[in-house]
PDB file of N, CA and C in Angstrom:
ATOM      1  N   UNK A   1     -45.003 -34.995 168.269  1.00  0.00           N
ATOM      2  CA  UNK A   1     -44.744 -33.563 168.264  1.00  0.00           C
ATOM      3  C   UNK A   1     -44.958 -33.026 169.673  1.00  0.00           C
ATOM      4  N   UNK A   2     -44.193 -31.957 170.117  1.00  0.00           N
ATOM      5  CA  UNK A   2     -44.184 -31.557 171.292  1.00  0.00           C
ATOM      6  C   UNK A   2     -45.579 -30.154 171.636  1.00  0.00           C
ATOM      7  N   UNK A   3     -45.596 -30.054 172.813  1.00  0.00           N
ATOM      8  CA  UNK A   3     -46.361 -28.791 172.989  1.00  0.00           C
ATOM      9  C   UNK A   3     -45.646 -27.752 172.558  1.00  0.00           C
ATOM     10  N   UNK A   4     -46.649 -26.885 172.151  1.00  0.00           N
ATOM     11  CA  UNK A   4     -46.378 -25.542 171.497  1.00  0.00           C
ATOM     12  C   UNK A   4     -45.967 -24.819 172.582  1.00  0.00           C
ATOM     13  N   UNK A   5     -44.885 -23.526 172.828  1.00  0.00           N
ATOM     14  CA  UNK A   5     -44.269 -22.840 173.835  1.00  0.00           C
ATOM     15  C   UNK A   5     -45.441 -21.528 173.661  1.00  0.00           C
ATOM     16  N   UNK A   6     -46.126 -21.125 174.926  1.00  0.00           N
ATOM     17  CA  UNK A   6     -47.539 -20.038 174.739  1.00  0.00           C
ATOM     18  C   UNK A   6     -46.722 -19.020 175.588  1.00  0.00           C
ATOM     19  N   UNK A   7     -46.865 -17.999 175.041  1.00  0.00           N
ATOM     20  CA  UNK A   7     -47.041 -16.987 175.709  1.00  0.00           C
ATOM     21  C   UNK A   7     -48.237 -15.766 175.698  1.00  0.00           C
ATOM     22  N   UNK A   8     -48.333 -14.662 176.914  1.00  0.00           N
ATOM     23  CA  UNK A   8     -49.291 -13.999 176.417  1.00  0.00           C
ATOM     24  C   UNK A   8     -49.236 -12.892 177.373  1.00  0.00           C
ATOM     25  N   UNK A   9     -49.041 -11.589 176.503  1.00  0.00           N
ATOM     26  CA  UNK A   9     -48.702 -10.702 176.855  1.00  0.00           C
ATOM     27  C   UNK A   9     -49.430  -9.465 177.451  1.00  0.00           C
ATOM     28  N   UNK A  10     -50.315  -9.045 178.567  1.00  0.00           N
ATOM     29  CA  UNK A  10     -51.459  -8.271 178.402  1.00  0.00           C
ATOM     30  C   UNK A  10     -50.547  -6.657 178.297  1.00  0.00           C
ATOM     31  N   UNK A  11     -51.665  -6.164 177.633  1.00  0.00           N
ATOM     32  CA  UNK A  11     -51.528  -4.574 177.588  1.00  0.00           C
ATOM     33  C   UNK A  11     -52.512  -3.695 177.304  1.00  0.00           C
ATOM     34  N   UNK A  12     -52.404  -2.487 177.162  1.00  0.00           N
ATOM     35  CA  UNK A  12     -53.518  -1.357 177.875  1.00  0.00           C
ATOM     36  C   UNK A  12     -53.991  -0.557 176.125  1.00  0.00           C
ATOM     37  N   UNK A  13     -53.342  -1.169 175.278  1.00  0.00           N
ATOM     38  CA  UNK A  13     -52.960  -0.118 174.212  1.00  0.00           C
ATOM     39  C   UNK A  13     -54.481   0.171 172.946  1.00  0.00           C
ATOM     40  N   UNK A  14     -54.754  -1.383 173.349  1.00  0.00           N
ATOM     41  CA  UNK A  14     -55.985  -1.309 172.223  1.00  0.00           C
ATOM     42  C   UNK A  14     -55.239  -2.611 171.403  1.00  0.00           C
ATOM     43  N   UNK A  15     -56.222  -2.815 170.625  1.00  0.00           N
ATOM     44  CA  UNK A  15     -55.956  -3.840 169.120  1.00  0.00           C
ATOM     45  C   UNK A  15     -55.061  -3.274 167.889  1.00  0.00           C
ATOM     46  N   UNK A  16     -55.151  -2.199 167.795  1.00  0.00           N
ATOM     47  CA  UNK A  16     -54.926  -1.445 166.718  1.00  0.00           C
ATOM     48  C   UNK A  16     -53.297  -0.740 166.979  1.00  0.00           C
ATOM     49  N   UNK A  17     -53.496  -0.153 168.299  1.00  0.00           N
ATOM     50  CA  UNK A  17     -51.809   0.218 168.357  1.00  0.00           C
ATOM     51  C   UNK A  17     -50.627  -1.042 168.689  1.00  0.00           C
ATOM     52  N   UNK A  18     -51.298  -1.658 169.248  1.00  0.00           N
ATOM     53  CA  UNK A  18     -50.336  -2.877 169.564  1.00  0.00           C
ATOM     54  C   UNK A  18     -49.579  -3.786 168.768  1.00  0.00           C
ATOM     55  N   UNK A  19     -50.981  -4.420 167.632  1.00  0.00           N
ATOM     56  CA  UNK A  19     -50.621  -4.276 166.226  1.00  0.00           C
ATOM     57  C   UNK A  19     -49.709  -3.035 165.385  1.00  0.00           C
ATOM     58  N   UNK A  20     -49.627  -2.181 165.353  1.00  0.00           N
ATOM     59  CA  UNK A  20     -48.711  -1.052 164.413  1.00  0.00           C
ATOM     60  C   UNK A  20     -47.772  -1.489 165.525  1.00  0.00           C
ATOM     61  N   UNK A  21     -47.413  -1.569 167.105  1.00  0.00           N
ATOM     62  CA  UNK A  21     -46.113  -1.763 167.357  1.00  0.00           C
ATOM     63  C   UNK A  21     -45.489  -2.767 167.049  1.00  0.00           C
ATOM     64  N   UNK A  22     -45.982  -3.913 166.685  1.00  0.00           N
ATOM     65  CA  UNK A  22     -45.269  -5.351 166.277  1.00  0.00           C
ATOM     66  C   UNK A  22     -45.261  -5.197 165.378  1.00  0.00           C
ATOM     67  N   UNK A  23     -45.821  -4.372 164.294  1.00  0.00           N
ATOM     68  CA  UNK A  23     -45.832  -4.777 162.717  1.00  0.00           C
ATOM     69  C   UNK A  23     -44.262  -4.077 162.916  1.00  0.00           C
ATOM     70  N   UNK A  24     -44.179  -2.720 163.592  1.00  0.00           N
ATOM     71  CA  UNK A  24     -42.950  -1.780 163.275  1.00  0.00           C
ATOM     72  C   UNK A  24     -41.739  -2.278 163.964  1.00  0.00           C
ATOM     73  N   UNK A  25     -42.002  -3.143 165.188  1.00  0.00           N
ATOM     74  CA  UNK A  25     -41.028  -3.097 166.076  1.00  0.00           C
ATOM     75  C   UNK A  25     -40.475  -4.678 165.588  1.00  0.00           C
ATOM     76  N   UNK A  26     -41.028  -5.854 165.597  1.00  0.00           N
ATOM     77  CA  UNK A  26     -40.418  -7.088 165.262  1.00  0.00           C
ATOM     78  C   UNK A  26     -38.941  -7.823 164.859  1.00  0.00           C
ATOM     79  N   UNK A  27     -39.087  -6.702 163.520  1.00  0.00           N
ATOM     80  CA  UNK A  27     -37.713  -6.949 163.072  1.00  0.00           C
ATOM     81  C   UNK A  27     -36.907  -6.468 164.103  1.00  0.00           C
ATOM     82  N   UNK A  28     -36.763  -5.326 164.361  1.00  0.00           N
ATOM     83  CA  UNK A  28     -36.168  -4.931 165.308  1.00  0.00           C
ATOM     84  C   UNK A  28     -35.662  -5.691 166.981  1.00  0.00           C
ATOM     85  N   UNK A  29     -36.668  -6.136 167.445  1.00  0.00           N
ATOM     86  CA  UNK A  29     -36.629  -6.656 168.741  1.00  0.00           C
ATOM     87  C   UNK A  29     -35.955  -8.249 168.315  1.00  0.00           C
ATOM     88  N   UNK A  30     -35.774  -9.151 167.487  1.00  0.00           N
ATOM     89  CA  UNK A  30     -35.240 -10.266 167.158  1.00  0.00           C
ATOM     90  C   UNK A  30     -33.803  -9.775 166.692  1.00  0.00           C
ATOM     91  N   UNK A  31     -33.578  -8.633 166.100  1.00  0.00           N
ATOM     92  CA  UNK A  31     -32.163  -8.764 165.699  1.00  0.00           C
ATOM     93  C   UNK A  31     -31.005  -8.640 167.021  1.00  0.00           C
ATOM     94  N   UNK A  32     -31.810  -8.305 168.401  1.00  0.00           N
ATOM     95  CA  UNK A  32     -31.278  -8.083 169.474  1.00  0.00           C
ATOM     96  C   UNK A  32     -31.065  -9.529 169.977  1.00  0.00           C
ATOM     97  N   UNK A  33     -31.541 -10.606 169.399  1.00  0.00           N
ATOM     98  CA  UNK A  33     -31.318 -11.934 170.197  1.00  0.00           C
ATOM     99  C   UNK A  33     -30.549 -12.622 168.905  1.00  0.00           C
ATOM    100  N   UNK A  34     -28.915 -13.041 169.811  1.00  0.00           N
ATOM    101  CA  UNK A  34     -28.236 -13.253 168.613  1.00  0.00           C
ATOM    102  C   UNK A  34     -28.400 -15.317 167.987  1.00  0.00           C
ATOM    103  N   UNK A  35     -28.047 -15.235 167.318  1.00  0.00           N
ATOM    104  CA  UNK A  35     -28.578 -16.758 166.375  1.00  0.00           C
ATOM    105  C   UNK A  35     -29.897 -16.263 166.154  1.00  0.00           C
ATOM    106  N   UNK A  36     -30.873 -15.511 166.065  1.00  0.00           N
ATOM    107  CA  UNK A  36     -32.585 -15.864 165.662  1.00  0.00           C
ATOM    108  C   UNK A  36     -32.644 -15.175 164.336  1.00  0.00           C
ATOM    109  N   UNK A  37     -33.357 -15.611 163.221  1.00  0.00           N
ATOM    110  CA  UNK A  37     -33.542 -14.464 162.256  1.00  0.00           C
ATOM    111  C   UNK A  37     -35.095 -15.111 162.094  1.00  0.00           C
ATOM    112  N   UNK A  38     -35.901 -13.936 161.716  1.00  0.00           N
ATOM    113  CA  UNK A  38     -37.265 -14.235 161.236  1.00  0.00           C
ATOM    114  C   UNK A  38     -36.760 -14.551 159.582  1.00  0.00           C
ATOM    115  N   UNK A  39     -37.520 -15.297 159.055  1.00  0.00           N
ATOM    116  CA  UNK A  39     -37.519 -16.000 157.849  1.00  0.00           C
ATOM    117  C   UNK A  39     -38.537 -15.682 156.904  1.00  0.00           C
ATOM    118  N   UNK A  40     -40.346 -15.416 157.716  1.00  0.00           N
ATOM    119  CA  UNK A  40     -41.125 -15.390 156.909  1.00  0.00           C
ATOM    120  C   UNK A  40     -41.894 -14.711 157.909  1.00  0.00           C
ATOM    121  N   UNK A  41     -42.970 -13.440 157.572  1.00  0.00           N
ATOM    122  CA  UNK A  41     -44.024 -13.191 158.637  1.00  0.00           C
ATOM    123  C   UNK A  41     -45.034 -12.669 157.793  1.00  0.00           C
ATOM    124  N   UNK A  42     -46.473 -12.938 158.109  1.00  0.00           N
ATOM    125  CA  UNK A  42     -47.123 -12.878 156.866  1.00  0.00           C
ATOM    126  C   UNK A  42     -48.280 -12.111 157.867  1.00  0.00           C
ATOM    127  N   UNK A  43     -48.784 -10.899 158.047  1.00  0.00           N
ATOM    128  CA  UNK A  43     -49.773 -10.669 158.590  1.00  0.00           C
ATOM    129  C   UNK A  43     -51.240 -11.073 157.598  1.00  0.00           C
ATOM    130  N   UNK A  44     -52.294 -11.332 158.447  1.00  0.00           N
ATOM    131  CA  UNK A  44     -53.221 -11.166 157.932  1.00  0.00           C
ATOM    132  C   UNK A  44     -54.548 -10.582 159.179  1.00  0.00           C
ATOM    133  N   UNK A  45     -54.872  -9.629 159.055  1.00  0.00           N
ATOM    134  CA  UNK A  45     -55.686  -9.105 159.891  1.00  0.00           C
ATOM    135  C   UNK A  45     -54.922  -8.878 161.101  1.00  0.00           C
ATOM    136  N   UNK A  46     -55.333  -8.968 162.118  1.00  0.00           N
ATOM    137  CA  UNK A  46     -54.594  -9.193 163.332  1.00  0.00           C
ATOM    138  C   UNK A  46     -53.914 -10.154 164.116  1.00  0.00           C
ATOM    139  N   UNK A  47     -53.608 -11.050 162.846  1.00  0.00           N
ATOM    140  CA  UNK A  47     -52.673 -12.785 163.233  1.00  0.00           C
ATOM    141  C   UNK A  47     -51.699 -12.119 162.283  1.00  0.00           C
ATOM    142  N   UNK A  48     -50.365 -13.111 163.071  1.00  0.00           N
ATOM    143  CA  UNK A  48     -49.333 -12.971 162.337  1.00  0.00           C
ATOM    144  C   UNK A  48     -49.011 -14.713 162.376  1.00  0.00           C
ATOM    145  N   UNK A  49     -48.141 -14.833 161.314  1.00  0.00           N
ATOM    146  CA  UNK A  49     -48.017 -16.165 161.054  1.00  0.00           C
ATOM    147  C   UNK A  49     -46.856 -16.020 160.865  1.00  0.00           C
ATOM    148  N   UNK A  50     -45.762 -17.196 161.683  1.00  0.00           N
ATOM    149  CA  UNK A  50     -44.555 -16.670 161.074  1.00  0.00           C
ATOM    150  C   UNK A  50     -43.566 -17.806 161.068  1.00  0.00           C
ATOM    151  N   UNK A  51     -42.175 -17.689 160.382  1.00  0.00           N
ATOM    152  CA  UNK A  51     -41.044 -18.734 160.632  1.00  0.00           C
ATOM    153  C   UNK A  51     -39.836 -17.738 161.212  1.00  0.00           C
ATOM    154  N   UNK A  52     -39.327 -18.900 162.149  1.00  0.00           N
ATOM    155  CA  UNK A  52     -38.026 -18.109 162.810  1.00  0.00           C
ATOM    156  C   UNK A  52     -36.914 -19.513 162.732  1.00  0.00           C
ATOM    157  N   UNK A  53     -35.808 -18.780 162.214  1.00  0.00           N
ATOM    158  CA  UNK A  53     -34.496 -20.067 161.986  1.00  0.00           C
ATOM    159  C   UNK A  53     -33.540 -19.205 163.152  1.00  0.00           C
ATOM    160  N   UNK A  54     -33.597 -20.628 164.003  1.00  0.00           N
ATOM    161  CA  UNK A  54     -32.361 -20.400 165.241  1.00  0.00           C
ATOM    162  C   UNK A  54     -31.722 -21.882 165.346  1.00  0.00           C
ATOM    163  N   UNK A  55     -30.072 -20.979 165.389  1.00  0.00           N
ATOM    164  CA  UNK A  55     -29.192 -22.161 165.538  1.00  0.00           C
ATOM    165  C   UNK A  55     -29.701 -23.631 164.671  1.00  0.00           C
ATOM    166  N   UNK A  56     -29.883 -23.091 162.673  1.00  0.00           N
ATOM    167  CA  UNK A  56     -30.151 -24.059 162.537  1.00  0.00           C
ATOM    168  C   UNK A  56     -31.481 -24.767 162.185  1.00  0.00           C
ATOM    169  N   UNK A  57     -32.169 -24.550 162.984  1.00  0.00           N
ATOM    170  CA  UNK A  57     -33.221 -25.148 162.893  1.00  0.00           C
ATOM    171  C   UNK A  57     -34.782 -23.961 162.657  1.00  0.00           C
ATOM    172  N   UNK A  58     -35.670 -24.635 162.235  1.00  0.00           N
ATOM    173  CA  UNK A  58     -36.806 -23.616 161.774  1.00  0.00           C
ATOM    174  C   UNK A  58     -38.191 -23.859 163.136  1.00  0.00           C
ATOM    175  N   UNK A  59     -38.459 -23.080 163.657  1.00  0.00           N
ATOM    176  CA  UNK A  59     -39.504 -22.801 164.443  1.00  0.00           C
ATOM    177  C   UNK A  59     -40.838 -21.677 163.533  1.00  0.00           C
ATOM    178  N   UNK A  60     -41.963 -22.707 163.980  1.00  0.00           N
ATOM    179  CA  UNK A  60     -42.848 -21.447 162.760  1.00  0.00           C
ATOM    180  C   UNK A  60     -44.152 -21.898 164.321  1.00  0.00           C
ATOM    181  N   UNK A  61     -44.747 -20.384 163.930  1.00  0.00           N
ATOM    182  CA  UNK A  61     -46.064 -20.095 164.915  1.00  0.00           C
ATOM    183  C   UNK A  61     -47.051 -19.017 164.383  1.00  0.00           C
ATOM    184  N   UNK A  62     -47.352 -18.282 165.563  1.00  0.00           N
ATOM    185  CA  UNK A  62     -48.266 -17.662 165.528  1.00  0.00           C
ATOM    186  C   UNK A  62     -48.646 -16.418 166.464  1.00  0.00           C
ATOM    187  N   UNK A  63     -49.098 -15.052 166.392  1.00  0.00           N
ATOM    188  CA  UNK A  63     -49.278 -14.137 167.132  1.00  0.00           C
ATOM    189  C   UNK A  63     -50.553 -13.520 167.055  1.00  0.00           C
ATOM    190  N   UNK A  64     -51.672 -13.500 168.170  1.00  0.00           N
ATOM    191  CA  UNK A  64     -52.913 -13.010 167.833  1.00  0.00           C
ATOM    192  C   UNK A  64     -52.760 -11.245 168.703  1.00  0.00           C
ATOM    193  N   UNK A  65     -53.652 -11.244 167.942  1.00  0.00           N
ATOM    194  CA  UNK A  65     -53.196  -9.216 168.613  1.00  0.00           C
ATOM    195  C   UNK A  65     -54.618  -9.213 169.213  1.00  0.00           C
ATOM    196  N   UNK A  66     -54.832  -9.532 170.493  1.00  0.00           N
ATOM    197  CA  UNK A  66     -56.538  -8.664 171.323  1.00  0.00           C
ATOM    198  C   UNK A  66     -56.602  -7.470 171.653  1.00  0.00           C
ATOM    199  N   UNK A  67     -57.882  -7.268 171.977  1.00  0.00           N
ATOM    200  CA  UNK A  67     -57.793  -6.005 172.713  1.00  0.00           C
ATOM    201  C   UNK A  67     -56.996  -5.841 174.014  1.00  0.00           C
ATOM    202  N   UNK A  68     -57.040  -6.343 174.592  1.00  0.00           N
ATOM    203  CA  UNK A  68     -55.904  -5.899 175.942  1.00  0.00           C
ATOM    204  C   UNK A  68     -54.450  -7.309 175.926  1.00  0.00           C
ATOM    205  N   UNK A  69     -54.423  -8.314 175.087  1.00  0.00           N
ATOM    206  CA  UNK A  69     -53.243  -8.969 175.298  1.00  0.00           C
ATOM    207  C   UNK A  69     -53.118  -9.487 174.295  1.00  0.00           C
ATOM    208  N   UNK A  70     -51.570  -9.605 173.513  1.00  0.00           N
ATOM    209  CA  UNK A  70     -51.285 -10.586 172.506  1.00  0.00           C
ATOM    210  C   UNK A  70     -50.847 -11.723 173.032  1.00  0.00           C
ATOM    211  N   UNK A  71     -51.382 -13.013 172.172  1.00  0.00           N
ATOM    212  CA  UNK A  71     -51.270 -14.381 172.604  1.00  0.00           C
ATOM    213  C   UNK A  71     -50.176 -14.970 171.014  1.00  0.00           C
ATOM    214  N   UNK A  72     -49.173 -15.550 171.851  1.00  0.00           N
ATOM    215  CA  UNK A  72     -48.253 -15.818 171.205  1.00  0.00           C
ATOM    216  C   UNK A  72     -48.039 -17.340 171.557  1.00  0.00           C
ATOM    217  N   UNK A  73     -48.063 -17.787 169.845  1.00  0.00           N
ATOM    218  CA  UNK A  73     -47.504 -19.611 170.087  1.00  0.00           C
ATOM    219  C   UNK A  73     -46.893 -20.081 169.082  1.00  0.00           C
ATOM    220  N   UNK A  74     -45.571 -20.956 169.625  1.00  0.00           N
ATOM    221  CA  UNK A  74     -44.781 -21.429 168.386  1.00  0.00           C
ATOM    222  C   UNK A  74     -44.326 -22.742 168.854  1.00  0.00           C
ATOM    223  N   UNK A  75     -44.375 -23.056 167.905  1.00  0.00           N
ATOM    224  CA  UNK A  75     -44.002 -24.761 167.697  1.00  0.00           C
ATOM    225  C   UNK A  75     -42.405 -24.991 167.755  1.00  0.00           C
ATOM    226  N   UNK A  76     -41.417 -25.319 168.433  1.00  0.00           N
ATOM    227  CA  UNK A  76     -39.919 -25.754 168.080  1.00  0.00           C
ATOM    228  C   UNK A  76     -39.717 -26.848 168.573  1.00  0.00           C
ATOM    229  N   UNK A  77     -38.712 -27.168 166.992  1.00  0.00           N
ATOM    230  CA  UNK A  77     -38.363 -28.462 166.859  1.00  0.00           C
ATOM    231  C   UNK A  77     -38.219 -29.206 168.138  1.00  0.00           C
ATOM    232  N   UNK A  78     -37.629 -30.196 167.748  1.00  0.00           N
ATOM    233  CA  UNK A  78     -37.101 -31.024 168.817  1.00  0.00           C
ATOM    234  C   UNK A  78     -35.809 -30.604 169.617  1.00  0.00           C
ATOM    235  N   UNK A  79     -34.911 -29.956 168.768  1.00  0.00           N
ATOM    236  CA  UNK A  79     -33.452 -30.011 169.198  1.00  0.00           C
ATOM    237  C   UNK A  79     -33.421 -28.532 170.039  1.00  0.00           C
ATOM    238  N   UNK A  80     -34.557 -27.303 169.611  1.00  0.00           N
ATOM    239  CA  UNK A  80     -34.593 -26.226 170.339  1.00  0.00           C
ATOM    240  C   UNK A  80     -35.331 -26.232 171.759  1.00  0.00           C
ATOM    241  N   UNK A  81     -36.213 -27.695 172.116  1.00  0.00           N
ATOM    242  CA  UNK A  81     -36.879 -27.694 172.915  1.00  0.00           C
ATOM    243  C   UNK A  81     -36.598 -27.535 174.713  1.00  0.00           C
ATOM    244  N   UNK A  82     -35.072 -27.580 174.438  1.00  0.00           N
ATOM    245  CA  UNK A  82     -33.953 -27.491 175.690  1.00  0.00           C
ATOM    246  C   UNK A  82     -34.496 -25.699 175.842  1.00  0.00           C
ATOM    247  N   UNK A  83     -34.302 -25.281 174.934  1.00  0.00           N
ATOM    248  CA  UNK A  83     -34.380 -23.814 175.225  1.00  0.00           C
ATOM    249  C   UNK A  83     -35.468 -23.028 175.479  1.00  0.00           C
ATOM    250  N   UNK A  84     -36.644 -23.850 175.350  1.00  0.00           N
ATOM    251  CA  UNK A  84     -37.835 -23.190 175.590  1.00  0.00           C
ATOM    252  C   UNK A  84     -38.087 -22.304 176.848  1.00  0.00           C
ATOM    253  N   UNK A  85     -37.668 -22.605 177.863  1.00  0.00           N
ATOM    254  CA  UNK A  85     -37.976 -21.621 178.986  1.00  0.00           C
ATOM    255  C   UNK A  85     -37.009 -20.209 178.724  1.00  0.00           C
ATOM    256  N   UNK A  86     -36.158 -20.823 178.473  1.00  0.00           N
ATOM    257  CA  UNK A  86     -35.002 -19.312 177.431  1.00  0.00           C
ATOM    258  C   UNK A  86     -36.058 -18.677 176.665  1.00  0.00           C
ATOM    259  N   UNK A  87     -36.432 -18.978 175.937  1.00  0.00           N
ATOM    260  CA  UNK A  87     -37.374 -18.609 174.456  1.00  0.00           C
ATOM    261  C   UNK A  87     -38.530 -17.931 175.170  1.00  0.00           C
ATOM    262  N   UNK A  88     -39.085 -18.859 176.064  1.00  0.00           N
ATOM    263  CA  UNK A  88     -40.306 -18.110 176.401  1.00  0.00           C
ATOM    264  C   UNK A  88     -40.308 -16.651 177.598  1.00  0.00           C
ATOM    265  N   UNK A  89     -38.854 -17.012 178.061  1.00  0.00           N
ATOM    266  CA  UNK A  89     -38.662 -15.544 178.872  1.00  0.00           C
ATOM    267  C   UNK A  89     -38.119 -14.389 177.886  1.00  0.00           C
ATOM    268  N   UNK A  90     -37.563 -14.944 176.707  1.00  0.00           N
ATOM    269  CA  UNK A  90     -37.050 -13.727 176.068  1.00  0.00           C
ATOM    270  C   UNK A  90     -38.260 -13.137 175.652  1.00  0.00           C
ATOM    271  N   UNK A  91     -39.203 -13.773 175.174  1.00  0.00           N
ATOM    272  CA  UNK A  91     -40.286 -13.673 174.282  1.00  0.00           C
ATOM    273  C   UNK A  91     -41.313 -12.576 175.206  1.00  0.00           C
ATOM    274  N   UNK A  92     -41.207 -13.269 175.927  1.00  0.00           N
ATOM    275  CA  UNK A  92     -42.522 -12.289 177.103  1.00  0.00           C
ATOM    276  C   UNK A  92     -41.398 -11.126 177.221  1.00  0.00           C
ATOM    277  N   UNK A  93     -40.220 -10.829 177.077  1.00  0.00           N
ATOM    278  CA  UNK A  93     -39.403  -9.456 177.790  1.00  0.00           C
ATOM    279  C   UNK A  93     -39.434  -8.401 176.660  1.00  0.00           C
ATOM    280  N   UNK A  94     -39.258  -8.979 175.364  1.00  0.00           N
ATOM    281  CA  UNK A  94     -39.125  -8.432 174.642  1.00  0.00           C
ATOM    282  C   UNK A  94     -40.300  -7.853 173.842  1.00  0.00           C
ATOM    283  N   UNK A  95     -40.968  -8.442 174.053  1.00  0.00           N
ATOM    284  CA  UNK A  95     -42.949  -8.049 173.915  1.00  0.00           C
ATOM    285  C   UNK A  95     -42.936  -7.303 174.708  1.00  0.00           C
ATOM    286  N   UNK A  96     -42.996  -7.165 175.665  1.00  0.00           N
ATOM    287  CA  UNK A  96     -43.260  -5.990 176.827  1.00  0.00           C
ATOM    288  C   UNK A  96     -42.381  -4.773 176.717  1.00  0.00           C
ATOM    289  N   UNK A  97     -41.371  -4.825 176.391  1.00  0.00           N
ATOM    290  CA  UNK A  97     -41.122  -3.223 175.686  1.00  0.00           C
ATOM    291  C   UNK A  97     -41.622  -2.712 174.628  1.00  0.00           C
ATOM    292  N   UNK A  98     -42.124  -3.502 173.489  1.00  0.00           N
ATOM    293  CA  UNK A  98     -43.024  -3.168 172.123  1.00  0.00           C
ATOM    294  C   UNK A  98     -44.114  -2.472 173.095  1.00  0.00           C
ATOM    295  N   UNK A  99     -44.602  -3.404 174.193  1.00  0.00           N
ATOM    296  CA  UNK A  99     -46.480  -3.054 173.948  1.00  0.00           C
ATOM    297  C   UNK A  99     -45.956  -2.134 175.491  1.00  0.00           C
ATOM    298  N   UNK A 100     -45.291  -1.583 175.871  1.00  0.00           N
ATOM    299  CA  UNK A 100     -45.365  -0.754 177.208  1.00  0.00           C
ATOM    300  C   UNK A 100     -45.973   0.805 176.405  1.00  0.00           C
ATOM    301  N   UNK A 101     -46.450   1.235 177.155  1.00  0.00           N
ATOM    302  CA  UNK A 101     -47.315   2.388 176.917  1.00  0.00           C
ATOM    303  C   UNK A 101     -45.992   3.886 177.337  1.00  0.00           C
ATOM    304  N   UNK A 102     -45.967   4.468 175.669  1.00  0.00           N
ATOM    305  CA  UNK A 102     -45.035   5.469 175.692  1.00  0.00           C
ATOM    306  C   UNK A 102     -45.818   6.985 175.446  1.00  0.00           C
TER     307      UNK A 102
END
């Protein structure tokens, strides 16, 4: 099995708003990246646990919400692993408009 793709996002917002922006914004910010659909996201406390099917194949991870940064990690397959630096720049861009301070 390969390394997990990490990202980690700092921000100013607190635990609590950052969380309400991913709980609200998620769906949203994935339907903008075309082939990805979330499949399954299961909060529990301030982890999110989740599956994402792209092009095919199923990628499942994980999102911790801190006080100043969410730490994001997901496992993809083998065949998505070409795309990981793709994945991990979308991932950090698209987090950073959720957690930018409005």
């Amino acid at each position: 099995m390969s390394a997990p793709l990490t990202v980690s996002i700092p921000h100013s917002l607190g635990r609590e708003e950052a969380a309400r922006r991913l709980k609200s914004g998620l769906a949203r910010a994935a339907t903008g990246v075309p082939m990805v659909k979330i499949e399954d996201e299961r909060w529990d406390g301030d982890r999110l646990d989740l599956r994402v099917r792209a092009m095919g194949q199923v990628a499942s991870g994980h999102v911790d919400v801190l006080d100043d940064r969410v730490n994001i990690e997901v496992t993809l397959p083998w065949l998505l692993q070409r795309f990981a630096e793709v994945a991990q720049a979308t991932i950090k861009s698209r987090g950073k408009l959720l957690l930018e301070k409005k």
